[in-house]
N, C-alpha and C. Protein backbone atom coordinates (compact mmCIF):
# COMPACT_ATOMS: atom_id res chain seq x y z
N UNK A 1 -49.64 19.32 -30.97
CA UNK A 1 -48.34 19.40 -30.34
C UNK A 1 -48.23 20.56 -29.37
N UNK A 2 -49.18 21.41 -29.04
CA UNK A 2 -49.02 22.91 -28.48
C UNK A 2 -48.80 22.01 -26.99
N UNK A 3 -49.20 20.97 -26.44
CA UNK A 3 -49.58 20.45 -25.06
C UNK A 3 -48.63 19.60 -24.88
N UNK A 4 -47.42 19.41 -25.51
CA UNK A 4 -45.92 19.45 -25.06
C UNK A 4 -45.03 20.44 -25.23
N UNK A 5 -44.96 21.67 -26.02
CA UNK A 5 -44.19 22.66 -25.45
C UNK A 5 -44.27 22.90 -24.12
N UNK A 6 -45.06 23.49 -23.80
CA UNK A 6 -44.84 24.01 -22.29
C UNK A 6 -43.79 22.79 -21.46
N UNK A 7 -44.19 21.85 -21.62
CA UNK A 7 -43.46 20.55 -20.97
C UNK A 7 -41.93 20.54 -21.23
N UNK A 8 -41.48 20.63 -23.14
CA UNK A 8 -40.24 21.29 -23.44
C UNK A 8 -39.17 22.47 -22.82
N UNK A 9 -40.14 23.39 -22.83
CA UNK A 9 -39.95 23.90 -22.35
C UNK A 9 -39.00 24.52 -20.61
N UNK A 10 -39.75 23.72 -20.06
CA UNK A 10 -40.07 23.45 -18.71
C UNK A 10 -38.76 22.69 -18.11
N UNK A 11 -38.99 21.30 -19.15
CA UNK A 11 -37.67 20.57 -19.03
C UNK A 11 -36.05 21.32 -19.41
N UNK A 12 -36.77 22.06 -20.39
CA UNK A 12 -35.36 22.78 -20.65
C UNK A 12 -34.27 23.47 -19.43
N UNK A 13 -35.48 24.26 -18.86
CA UNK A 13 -35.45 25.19 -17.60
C UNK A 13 -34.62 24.26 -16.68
N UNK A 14 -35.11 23.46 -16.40
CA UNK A 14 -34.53 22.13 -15.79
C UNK A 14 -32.78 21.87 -15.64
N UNK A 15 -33.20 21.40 -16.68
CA UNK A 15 -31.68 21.21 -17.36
C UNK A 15 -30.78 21.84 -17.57
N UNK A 16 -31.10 23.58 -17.73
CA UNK A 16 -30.58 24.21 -17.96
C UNK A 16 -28.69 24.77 -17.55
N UNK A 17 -28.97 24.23 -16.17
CA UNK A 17 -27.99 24.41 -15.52
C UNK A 17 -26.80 23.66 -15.81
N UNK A 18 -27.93 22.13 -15.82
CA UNK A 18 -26.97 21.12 -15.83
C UNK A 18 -26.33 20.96 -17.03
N UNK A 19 -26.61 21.31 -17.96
CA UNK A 19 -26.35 21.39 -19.58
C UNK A 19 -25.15 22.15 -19.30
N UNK A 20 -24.83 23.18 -19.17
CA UNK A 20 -23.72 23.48 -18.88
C UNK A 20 -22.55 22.82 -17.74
N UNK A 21 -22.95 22.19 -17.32
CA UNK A 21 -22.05 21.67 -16.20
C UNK A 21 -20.59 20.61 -17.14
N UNK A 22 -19.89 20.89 -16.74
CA UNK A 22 -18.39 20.59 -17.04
C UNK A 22 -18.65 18.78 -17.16
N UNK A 23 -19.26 18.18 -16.53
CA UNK A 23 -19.48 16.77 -15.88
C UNK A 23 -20.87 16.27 -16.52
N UNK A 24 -21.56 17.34 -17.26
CA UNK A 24 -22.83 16.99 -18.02
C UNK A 24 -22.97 15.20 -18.04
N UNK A 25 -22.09 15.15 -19.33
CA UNK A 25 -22.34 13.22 -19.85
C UNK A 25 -22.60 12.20 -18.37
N UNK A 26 -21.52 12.70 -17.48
CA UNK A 26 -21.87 11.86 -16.30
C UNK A 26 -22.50 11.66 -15.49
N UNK A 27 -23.33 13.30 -15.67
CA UNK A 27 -24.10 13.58 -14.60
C UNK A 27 -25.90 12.84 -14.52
N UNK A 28 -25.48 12.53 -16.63
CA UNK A 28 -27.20 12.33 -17.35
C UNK A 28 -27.21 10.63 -16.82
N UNK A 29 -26.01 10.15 -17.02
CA UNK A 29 -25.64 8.94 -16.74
C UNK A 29 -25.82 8.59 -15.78
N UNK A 30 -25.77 9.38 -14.64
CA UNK A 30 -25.98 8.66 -13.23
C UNK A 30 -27.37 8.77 -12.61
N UNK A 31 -28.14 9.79 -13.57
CA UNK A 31 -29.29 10.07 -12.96
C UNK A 31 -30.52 9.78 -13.81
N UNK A 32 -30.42 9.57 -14.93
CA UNK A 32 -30.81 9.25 -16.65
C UNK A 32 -30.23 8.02 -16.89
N UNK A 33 -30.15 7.00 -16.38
CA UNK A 33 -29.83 5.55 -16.81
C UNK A 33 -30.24 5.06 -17.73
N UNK A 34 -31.43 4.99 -17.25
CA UNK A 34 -32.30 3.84 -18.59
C UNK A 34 -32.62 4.98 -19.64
N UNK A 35 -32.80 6.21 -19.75
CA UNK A 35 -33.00 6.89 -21.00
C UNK A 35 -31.95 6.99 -21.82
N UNK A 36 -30.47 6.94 -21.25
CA UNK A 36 -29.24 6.52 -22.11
C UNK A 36 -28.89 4.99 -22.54
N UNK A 37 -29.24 3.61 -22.04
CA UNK A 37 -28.95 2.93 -22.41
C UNK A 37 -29.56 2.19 -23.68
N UNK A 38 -28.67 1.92 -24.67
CA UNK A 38 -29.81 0.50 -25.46
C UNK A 38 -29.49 1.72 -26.86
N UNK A 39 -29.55 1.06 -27.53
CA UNK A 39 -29.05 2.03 -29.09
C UNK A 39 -30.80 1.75 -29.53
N UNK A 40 -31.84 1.11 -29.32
CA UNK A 40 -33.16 1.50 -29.64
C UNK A 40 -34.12 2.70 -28.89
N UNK A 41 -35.12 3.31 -29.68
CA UNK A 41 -34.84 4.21 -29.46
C UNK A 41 -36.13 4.04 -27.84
N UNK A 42 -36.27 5.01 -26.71
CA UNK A 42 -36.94 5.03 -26.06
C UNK A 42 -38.49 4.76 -25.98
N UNK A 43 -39.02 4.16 -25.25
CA UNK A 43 -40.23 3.97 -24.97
C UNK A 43 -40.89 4.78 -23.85
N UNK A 44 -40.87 6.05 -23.90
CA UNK A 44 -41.66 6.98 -22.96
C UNK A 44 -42.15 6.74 -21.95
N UNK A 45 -43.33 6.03 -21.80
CA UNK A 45 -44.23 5.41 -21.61
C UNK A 45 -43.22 4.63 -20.23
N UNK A 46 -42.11 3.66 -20.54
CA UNK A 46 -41.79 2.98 -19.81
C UNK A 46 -41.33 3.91 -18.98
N UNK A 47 -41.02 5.12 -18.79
CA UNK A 47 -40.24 5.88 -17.56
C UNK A 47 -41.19 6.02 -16.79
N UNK A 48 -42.26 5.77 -16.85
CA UNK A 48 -43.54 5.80 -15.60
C UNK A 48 -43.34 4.57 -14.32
N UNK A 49 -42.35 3.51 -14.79
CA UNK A 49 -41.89 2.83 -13.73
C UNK A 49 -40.74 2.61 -13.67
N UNK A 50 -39.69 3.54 -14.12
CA UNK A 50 -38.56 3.70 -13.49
C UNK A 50 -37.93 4.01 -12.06
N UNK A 51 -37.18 3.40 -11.41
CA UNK A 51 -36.74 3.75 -10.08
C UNK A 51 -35.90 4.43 -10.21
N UNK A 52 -35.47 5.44 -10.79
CA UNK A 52 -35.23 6.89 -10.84
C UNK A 52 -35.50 8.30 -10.70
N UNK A 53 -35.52 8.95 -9.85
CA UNK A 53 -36.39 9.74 -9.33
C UNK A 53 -36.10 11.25 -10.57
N UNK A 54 -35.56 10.83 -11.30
CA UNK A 54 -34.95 12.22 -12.78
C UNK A 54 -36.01 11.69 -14.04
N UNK A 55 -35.90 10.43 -14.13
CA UNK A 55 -36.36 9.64 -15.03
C UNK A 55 -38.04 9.83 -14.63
N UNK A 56 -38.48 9.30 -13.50
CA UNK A 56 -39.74 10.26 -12.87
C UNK A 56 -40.64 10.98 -13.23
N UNK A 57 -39.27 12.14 -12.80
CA UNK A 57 -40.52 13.63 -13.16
C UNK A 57 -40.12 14.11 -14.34
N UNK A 58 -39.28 13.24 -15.19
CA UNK A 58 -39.39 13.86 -16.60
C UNK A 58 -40.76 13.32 -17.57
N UNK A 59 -41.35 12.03 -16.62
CA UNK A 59 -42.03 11.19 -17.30
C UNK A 59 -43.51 12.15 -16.84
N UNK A 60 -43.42 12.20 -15.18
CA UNK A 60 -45.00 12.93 -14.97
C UNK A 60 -45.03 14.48 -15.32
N UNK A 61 -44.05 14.84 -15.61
CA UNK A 61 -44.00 16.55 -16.46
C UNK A 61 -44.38 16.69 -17.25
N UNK A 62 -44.45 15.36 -18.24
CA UNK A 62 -45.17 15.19 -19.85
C UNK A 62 -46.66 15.12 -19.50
N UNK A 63 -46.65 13.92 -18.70
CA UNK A 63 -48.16 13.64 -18.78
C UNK A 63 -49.32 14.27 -18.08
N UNK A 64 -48.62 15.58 -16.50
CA UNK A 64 -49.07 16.17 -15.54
C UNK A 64 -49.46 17.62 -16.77
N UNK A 65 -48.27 18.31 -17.82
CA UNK A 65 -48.37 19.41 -17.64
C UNK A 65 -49.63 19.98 -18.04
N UNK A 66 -49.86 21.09 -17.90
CA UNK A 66 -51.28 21.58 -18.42
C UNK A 66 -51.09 21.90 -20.27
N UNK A 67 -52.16 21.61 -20.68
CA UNK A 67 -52.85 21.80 -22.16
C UNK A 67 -53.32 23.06 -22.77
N UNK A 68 -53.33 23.49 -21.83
CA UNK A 68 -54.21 25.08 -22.32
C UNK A 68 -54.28 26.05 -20.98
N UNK A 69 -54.74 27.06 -21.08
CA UNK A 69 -54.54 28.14 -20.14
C UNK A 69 -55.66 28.85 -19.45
N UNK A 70 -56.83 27.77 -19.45
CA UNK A 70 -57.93 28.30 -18.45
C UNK A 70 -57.35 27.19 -17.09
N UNK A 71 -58.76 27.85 -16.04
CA UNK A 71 -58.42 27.81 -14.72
C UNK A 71 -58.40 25.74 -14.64
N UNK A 72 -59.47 25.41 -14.92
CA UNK A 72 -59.94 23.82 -15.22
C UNK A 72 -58.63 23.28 -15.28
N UNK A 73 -57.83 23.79 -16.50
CA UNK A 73 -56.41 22.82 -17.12
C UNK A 73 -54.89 22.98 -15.82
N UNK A 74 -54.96 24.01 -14.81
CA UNK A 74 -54.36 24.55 -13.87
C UNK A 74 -54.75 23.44 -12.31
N UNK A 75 -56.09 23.69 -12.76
CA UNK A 75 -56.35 22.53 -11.57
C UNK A 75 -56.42 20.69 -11.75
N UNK A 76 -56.69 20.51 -13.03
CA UNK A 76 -56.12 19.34 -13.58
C UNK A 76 -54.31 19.06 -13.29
N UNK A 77 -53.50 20.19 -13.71
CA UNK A 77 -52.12 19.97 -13.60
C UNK A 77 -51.77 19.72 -12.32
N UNK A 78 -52.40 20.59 -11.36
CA UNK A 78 -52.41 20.40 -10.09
C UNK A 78 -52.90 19.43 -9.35
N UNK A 79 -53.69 19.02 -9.71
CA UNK A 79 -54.23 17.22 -9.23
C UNK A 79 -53.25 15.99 -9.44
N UNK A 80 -52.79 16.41 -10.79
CA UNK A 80 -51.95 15.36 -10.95
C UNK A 80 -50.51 15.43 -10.36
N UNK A 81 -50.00 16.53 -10.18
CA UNK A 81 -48.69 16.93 -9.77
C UNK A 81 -48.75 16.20 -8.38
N UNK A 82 -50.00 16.92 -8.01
CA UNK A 82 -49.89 16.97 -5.98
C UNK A 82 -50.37 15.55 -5.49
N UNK A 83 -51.23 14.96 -6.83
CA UNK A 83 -51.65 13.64 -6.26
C UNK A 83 -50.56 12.62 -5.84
N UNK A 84 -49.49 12.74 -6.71
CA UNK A 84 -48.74 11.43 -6.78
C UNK A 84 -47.50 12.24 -6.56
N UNK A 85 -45.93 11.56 -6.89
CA UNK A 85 -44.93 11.91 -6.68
C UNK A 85 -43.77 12.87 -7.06
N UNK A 86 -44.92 13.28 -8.21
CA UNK A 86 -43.94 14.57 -9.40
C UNK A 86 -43.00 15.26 -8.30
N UNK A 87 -43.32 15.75 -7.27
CA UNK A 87 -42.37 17.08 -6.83
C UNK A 87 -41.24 16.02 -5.98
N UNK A 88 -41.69 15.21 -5.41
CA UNK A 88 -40.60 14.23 -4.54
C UNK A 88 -39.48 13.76 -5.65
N UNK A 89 -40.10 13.00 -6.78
CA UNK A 89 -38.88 12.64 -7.90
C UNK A 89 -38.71 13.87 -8.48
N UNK A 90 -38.31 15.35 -8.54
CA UNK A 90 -38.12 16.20 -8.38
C UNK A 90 -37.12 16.66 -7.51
N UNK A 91 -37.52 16.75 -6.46
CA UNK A 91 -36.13 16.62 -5.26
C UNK A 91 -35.74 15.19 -5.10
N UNK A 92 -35.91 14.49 -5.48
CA UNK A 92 -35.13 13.08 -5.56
C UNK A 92 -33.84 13.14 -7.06
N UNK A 93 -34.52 14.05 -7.76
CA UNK A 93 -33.50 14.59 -8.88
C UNK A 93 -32.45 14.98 -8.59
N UNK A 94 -32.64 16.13 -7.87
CA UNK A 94 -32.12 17.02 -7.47
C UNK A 94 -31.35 16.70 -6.89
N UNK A 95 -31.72 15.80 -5.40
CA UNK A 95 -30.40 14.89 -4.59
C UNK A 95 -29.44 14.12 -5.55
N UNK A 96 -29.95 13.42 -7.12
CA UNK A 96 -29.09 12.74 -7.33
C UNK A 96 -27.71 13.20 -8.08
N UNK A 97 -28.21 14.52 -8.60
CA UNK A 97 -27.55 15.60 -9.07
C UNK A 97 -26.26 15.77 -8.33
N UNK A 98 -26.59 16.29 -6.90
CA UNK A 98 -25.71 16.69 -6.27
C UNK A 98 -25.21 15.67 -5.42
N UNK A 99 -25.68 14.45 -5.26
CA UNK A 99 -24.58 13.17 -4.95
C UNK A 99 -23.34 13.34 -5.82
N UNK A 100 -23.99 13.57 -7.30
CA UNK A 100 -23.09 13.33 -8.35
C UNK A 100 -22.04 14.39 -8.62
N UNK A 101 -22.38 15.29 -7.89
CA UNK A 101 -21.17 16.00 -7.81
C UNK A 101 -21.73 17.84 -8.30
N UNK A 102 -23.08 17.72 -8.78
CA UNK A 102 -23.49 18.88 -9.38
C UNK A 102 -23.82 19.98 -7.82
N UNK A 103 -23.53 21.02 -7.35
CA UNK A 103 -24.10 22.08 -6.61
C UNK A 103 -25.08 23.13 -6.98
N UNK A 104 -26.30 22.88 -6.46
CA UNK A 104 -26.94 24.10 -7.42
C UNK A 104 -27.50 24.92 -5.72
N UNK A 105 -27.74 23.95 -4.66
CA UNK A 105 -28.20 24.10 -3.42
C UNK A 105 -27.50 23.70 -2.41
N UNK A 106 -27.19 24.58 -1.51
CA UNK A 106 -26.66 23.36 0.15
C UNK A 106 -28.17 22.49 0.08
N UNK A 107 -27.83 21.52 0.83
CA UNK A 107 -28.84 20.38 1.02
C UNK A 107 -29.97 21.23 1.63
N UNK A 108 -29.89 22.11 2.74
CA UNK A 108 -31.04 22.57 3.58
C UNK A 108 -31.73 23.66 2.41
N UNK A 109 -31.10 23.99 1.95
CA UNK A 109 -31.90 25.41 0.98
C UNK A 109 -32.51 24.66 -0.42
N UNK A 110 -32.26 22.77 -0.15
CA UNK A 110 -32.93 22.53 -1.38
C UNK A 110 -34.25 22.24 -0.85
N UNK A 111 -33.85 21.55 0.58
CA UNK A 111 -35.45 20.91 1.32
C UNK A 111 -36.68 22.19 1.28
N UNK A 112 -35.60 23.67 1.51
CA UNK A 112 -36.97 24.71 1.81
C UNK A 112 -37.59 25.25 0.17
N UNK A 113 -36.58 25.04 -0.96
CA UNK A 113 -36.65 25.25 -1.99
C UNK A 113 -38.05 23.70 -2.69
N UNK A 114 -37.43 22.84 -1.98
CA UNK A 114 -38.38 21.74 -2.48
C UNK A 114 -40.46 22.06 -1.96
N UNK A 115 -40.02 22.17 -0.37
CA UNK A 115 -40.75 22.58 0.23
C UNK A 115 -41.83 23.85 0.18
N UNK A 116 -41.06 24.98 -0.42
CA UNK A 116 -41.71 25.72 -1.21
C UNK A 116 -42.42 26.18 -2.19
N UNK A 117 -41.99 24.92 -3.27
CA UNK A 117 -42.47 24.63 -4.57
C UNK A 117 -43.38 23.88 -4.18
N UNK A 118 -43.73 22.78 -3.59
CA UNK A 118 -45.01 22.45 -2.98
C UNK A 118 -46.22 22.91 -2.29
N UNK A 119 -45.60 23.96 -1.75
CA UNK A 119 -46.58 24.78 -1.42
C UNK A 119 -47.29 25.64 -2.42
N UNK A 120 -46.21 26.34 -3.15
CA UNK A 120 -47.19 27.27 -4.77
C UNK A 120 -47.66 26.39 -5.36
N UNK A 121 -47.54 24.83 -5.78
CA UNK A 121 -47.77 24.01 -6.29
C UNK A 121 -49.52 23.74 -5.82
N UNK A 122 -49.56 22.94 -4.95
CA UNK A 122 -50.44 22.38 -4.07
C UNK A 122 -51.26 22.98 -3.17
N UNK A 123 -51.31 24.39 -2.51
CA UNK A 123 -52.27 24.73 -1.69
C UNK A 123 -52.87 25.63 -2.73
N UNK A 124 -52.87 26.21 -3.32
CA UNK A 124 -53.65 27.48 -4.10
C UNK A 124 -54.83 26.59 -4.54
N UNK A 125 -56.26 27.40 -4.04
CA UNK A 125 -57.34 27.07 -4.18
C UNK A 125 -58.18 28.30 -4.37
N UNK A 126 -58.26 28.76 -5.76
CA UNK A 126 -58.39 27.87 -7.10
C UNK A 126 -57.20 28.23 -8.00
N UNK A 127 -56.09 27.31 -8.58
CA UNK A 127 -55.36 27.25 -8.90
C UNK A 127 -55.14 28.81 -10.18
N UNK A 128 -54.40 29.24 -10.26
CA UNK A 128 -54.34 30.49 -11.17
C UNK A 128 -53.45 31.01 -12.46
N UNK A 129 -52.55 29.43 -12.15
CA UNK A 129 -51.00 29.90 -12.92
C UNK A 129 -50.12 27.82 -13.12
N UNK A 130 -49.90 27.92 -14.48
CA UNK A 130 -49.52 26.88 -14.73
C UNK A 130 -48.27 26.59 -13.76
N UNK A 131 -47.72 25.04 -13.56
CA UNK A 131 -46.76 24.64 -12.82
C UNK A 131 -45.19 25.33 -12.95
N UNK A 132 -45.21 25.74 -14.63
CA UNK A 132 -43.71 26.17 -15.26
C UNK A 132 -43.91 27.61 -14.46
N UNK A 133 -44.56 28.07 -14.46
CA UNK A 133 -44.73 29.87 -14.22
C UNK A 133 -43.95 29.94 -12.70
N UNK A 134 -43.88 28.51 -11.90
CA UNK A 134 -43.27 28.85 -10.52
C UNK A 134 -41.64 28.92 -10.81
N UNK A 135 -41.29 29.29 -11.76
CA UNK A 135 -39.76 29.11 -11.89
C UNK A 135 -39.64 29.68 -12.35
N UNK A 136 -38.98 30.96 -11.84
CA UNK A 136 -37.96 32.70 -12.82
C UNK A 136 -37.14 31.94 -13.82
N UNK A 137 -36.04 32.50 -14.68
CA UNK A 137 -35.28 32.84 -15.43
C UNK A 137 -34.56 32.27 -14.99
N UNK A 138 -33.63 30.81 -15.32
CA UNK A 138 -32.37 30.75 -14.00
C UNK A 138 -31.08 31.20 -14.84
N UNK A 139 -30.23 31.70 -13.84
CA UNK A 139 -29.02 32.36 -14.07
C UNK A 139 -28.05 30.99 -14.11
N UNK A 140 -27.24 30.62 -15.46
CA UNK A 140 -26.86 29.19 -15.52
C UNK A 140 -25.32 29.84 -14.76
N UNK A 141 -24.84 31.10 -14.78
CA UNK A 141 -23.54 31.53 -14.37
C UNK A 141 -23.67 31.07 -12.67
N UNK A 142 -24.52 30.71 -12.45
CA UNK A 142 -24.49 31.08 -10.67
C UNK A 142 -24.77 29.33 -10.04
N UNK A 143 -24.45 28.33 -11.34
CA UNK A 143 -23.96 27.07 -10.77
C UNK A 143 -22.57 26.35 -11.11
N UNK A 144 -22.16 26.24 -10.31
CA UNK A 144 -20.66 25.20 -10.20
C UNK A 144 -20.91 24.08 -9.51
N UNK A 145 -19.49 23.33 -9.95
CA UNK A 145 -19.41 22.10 -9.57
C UNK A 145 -18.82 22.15 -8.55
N UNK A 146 -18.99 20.81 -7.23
CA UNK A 146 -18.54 20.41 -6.23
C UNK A 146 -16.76 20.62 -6.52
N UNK A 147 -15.97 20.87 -5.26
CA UNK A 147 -14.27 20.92 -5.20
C UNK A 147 -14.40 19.03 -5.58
């Protein structure tokens, strides 16, 4: 089980904000569809072809994150992150968030924020530092909701 904490983790970080948000239930709802519907319980597995871009990268965060903490498991995480769509359904999250009413970014400071995380993500050759490590401490006081 040590090779889903970090992933727990990670997601937590995530969420963090939104967990507090006044509009939470609606917010999981509009962006978390199919992981809320159906009183059985989830099939994991199936969020790998969800057209949800939240649903997404909660699915390739599990299966991308790294296992252990040599350089090998860093560049594995990184193959998989940068190969495919993790960081786009990521900022595809993120947009749906703030359709929904959540503010965590003006739109332009999410593209350079998105844009940036792709870059620590994806150019470092030879990778040095797991995917979670690109994200400080977030301050949950310093998000509100849309007027």
């Amino acid at each position: 089980m040590p090779a889903i904490s970090p992933v727990l983790a990670l997601l937590a970080l995530f969420s963090l904000a939104k967990s507090q948000h006044p509009n939470n239930g609606y917010l999981h709802v509009m962006c978390y569809p199919t992981s809320l519907v159906g009183a059985a319980p989830l099939d994991f597995s199936s969020l790998s072809q969800s057209p949800f871009p939240c649903e997404q990268h909660m699915y390739l965060l599990q299966v991308c994150s790294a296992n252990g903490t040599t350089q090998i498991d860093f560049l594995a995480e990184q193959e998989c992150l940068c190969g495919g769509n993790a960081l786009e359904a990521w900022y595809g999250c993120e947009l749906c968030y703030a359709a929904h009413g959540w503010v965590g970014f003006e739109p332009a400071a999410l593209k350079e924020h998105y844009t940036s995380l792709s870059n620590a993500e994806c150019k470092p050759t030879p990778v040095t530092q797991p995917y979670a490590d690109l994200f400080p401490p977030y301050n949950a006081t310093s998000v509100h909701s849309s007027p």
